[in-house]
Protein backbone atom coordinates (compact mmCIF):
# COMPACT_ATOMS: atom_id res chain seq x y z
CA UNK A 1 -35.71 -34.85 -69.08
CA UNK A 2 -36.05 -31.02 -70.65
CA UNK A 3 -39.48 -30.76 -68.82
CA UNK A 4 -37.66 -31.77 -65.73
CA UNK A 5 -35.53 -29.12 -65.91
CA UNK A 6 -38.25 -26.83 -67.19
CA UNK A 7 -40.23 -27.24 -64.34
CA UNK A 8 -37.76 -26.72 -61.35
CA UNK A 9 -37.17 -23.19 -63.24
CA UNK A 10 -40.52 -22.50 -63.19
CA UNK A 11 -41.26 -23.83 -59.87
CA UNK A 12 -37.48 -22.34 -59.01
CA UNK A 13 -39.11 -18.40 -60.27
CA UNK A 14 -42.35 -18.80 -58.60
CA UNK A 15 -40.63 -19.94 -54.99
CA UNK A 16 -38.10 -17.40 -55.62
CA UNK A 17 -35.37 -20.12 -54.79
CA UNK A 18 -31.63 -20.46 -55.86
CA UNK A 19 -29.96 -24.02 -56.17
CA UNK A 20 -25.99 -24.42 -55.11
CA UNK A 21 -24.52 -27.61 -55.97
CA UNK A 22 -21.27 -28.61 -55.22
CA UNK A 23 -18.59 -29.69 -57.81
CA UNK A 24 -18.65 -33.28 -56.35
CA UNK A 25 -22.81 -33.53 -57.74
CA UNK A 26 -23.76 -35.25 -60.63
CA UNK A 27 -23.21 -33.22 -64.12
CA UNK A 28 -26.37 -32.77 -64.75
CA UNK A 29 -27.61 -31.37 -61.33
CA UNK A 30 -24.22 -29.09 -61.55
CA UNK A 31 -25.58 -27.74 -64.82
CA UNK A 32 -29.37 -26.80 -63.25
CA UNK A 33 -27.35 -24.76 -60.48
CA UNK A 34 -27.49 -21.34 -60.10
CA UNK A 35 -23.70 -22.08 -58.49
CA UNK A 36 -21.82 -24.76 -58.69
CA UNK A 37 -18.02 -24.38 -56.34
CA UNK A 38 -16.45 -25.63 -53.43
CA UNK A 39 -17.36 -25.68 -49.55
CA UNK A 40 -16.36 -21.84 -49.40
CA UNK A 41 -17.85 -20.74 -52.59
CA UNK A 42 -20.91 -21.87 -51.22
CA UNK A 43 -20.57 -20.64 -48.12
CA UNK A 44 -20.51 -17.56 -49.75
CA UNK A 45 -23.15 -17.40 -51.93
CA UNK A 46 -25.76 -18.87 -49.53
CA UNK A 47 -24.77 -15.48 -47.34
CA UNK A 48 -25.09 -12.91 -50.27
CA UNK A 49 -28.17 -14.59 -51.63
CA UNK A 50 -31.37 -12.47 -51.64
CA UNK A 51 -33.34 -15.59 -52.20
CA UNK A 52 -36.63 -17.31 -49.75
CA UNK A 53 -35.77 -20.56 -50.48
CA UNK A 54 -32.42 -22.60 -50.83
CA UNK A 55 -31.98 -25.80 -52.47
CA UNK A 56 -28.61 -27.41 -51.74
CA UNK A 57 -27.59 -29.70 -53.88
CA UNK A 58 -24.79 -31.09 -51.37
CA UNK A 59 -24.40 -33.17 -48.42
CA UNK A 60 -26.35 -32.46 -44.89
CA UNK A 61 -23.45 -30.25 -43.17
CA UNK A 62 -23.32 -27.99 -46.55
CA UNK A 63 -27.06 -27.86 -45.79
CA UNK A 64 -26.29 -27.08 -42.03
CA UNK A 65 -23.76 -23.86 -42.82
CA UNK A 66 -26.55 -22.46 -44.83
CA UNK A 67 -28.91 -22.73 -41.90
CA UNK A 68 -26.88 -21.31 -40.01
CA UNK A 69 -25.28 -18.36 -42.15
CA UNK A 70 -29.55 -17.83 -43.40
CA UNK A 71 -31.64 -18.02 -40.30
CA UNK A 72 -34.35 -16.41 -41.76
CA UNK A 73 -34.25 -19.02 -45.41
CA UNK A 74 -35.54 -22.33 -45.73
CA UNK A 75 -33.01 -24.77 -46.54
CA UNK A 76 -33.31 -27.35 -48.53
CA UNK A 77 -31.62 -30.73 -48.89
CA UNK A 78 -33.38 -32.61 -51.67
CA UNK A 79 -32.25 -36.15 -50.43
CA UNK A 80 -31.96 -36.14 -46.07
CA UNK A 81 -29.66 -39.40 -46.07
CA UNK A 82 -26.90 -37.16 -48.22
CA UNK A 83 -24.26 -37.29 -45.21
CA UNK A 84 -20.68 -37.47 -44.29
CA UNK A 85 -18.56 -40.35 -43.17
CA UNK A 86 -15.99 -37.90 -42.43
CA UNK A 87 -18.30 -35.46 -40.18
CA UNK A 88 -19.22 -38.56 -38.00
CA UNK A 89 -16.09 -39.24 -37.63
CA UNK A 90 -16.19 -37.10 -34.18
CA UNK A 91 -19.03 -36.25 -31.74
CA UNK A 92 -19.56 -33.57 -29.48
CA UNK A 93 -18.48 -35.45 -26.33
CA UNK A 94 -15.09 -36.23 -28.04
CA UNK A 95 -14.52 -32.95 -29.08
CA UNK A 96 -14.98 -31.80 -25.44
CA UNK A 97 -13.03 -34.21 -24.03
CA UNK A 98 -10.32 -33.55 -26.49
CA UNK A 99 -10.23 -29.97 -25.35
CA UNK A 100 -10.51 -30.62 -22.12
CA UNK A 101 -7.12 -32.42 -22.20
CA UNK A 102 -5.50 -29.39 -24.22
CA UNK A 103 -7.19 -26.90 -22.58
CA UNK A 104 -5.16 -23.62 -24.17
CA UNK A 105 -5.84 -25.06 -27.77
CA UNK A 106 -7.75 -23.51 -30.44
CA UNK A 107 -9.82 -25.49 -32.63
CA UNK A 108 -9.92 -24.89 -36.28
CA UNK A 109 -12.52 -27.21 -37.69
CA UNK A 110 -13.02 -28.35 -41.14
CA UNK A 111 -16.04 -27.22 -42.91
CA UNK A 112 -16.67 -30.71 -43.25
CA UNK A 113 -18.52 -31.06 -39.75
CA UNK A 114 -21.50 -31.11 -37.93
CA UNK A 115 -22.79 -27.66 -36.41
CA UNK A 116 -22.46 -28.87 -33.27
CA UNK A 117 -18.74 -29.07 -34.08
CA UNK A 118 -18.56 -25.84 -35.53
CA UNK A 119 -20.52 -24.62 -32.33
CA UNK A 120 -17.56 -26.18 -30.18
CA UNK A 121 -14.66 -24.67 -32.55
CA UNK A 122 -13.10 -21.11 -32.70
CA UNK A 123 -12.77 -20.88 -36.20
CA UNK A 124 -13.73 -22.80 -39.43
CA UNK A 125 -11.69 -23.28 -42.35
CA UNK A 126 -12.21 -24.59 -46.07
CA UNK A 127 -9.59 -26.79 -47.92
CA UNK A 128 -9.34 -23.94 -50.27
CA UNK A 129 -8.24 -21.39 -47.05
CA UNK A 130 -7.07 -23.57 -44.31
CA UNK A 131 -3.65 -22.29 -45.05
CA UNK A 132 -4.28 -18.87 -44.46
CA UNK A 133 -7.09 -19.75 -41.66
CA UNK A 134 -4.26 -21.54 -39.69
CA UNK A 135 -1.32 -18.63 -40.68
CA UNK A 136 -3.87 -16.66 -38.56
CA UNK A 137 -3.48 -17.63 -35.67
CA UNK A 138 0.03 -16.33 -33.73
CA UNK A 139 2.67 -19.22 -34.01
CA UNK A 140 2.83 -19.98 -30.22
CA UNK A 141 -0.72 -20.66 -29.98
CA UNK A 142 -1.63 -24.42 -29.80
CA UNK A 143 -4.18 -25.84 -32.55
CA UNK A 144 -6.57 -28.68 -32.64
CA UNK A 145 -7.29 -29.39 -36.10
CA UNK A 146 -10.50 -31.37 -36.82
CA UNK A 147 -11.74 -34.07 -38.12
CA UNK A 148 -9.71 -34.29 -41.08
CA UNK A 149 -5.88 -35.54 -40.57
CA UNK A 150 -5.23 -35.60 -44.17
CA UNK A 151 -5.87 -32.19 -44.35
CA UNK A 152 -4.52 -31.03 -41.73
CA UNK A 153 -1.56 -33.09 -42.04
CA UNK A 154 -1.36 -31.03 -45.22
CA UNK A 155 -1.71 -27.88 -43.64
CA UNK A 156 0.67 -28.77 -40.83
CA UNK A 157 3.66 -29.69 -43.31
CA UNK A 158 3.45 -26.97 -45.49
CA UNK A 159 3.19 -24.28 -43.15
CA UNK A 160 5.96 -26.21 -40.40
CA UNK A 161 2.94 -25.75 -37.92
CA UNK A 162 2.45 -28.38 -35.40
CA UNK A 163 -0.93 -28.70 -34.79
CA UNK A 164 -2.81 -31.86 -32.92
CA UNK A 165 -4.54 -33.88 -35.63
CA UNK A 166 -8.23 -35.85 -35.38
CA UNK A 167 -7.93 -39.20 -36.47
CA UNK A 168 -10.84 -38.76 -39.02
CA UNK A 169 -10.30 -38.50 -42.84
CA UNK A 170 -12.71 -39.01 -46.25
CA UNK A 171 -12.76 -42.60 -47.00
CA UNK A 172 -13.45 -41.31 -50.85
CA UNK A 173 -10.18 -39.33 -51.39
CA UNK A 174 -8.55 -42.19 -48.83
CA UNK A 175 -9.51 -45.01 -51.81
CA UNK A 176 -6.80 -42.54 -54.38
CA UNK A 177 -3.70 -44.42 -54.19
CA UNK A 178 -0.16 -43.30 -55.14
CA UNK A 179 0.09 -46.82 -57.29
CA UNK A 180 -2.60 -45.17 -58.94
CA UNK A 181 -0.86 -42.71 -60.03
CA UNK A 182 2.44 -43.92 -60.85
CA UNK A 183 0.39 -46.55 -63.47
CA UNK A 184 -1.38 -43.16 -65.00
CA UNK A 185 1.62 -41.25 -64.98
CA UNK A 186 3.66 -44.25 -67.11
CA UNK A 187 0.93 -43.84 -69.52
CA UNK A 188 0.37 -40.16 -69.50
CA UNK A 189 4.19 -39.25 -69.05
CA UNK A 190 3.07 -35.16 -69.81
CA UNK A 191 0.00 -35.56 -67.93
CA UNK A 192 -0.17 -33.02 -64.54
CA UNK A 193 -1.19 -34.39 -61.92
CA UNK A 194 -3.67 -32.69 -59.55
CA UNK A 195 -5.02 -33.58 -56.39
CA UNK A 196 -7.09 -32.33 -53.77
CA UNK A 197 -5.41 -32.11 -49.86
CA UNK A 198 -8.06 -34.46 -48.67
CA UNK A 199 -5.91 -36.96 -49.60
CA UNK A 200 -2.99 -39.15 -48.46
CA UNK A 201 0.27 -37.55 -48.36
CA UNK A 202 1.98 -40.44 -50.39
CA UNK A 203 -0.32 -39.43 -53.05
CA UNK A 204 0.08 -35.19 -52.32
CA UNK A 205 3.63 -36.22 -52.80
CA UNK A 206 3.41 -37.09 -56.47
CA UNK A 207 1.35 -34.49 -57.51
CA UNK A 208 2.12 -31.16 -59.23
CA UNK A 209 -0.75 -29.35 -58.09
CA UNK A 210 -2.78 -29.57 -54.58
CA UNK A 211 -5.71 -27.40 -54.71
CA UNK A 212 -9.95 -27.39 -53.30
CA UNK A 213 -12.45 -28.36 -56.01
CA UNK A 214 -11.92 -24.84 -57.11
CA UNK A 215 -8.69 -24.27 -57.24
CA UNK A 216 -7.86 -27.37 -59.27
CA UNK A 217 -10.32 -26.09 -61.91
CA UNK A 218 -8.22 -22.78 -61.48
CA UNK A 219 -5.19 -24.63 -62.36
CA UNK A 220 -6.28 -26.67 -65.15
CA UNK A 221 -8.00 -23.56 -66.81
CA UNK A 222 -4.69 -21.79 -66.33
CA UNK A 223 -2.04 -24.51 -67.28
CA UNK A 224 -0.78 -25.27 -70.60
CA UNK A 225 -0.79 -28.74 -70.07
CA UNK A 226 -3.27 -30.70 -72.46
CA UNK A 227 -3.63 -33.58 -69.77
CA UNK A 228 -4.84 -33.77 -66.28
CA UNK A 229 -4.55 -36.71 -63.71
CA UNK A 230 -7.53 -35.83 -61.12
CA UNK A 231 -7.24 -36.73 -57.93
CA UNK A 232 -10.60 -36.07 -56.41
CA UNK A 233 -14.01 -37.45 -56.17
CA UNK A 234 -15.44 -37.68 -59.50
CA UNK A 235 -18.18 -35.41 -59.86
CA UNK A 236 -15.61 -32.50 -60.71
CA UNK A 237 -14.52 -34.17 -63.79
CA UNK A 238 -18.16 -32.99 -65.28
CA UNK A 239 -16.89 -29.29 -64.45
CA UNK A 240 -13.11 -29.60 -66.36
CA UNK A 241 -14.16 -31.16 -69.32
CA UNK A 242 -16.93 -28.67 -69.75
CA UNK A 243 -14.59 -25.85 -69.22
CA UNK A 244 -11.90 -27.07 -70.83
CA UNK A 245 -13.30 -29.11 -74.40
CA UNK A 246 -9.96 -28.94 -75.81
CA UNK A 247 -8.00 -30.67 -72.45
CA UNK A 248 -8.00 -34.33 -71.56
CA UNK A 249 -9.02 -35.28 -67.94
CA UNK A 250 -8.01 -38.81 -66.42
CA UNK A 251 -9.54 -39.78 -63.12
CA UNK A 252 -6.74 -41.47 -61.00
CA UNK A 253 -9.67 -44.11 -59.39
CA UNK A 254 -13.23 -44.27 -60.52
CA UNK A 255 -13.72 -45.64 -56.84
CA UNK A 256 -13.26 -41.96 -56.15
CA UNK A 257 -16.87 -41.73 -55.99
CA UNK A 258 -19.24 -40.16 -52.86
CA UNK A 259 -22.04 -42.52 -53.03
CA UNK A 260 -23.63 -39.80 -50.77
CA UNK A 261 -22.75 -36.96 -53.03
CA UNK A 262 -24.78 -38.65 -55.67
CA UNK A 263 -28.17 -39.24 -53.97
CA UNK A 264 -29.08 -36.12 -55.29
CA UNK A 265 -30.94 -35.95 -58.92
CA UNK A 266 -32.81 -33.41 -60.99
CA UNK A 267 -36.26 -35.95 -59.89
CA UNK A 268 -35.52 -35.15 -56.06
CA UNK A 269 -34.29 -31.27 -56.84
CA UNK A 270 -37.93 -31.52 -58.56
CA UNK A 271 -39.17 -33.28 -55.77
CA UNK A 272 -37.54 -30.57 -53.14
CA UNK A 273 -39.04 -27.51 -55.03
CA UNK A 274 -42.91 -28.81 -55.06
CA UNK A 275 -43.41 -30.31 -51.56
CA UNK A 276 -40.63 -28.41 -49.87
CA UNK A 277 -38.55 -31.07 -48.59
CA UNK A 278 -36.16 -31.90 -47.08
CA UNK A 279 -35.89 -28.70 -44.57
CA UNK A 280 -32.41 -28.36 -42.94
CA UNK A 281 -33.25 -26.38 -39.72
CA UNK A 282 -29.88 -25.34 -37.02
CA UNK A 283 -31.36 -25.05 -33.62
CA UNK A 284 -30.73 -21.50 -33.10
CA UNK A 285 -28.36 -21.59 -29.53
CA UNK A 286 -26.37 -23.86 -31.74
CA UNK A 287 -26.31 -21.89 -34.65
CA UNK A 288 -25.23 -18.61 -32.85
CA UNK A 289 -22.29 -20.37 -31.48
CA UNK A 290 -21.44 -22.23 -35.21
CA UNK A 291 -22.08 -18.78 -37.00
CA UNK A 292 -19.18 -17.04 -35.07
CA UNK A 293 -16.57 -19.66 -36.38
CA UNK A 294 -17.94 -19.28 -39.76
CA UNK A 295 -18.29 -15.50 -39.58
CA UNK A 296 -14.24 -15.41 -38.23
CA UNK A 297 -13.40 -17.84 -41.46
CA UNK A 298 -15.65 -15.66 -43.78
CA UNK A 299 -13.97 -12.54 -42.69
CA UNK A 300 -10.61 -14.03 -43.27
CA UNK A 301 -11.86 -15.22 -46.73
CA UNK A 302 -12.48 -11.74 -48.37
């Protein structure tokens, strides 16, 4: 495995390429990253990068916002069937149709889309800044939120913001359940519980913390507690107990797991370096349009 990982640095120095992995990848792909963090935190450091090459160790729309925030990079996605059950959730056509039927709404979409979504919505948001994306945006003004209507259920309760909600949600966090939790909890009685707002609001309801990827490694960095109860997808457990050796981490549902999140291994990141595959190109009228929305969230995100 070590000359693995020795190659894709070499070949990683001689392509003059940077890998970004999300916190959901598996532990040992996190640990070849040059970045490892959430949807924004990525966001971020594919637009700062001075890198040629890109390897995104993520799923296909993470891919995407690169594209389109780094015109002039190639983008890489080392496995091209890493998608998003919760991106297809909603096409273009419904999108339009759903505006056309609230035509003085503005649509806040959820990182976790399609460009041709973002190309369709006025602003984008993370789960780490959709509060303060939506707090934007004067209180009289109608919102779509899309796809996600756990999160923007979320959003919409905390804030006392009506906003219309997509029907679409992550079938990962949607497989956490608040018996779950109260079984954990009976055996962990000083455990905190954590959980990401992806998820149902029976199970937001029980927790002490809601936070992105990054924020609940904020939180359990931060917090005395010695015991967390995790409610996310899996991979970020890799990330807490590395962080925090001396803390105990219980996942609330192994079936928390993105099959798709996990295509990705140090063979294809290999793979992706020395043939140059797979390349994750926005069509560029569609990107100019998706770029604004991410641009406005960016901006908002300093």
């Amino acid at each position: 495995m070590s000359t693995i990982i020795e190659k894709i640095k070499d070949l990683k120095t001689k392509r003059n390429a940077v890998i970004l992995a999300h916190n959901y990848q598996r532990g040992d792909v996190q640990d070849i990253a040059d970045f490892a963090g959430d949807s924004l935190g990525l966001s971020q450091q594919a637009a700062n990068t001075k890198a040629d090459i890109i390897v995104f160790c993520g799923v296909h729309f993470m891919a995407e916002t690169a594209s389109i925030l780094c015109p002039n990079k190639m983008i890489l996605l080392p496995d091209e069937n890493a998608g998003c059950p919760m991106a297809n959730m909603i096409t273009l056509k419904e999108l339009k149709i759903k505006k056309s039927e609230h035509p003085n709404a503005k649509v806040v979409c959820y990182v976790n889309s399609t460009a041709a979504i973002k190309a369709e919505s006025d602003i984008c948001c993370t789960s780490s800044n959709a509060m303060k994306i939506v707090s934007s945006i004067p209180k009289e003004q109608e919102i779509l939120f899309v796809p996600d209507k756990s999160l923007g259920g979320y959003v919409s309760s905390k804030l006392n913001r009506p906003m219309i909600l997509w029907e679409g949600f992550c079938p990962t966090h949607h497989r956490i359940l608040a018996d779950h939790i109260i079984k954990l909890k009976a055996e962990h009685p000083n455990a905190k519980i954590v959980v990401h707002p992806e998820c149902t609001p029976d199970v937001i309801a029980l927790a002490d913390h809601v936070a992105s990827t990054t924020g609940i490694a904020k939180y359990c960095r931060e917090t005395d507690a010695g015991e967390f109860i995790i409610g996310t997808e899996t991979g970020i457990l890799h990330r807490l107990k590395k962080e925090n050796p001396q803390k105990v981490f219980y996942a609330i549902t192994y079936l928390a797991d993105c099959s798709n999140m996990k295509l990705i291994n140090l063979e294809k990141v290999l793979w992706s370096l020395e043939d140059l595959v797979y390349q994750i190109k926005v069509p560029d009228d569609i990107a100019a349009k998706a770029r604004i929305a991410i641009q406005k969230m960016l901006d908002l995100s300093q």
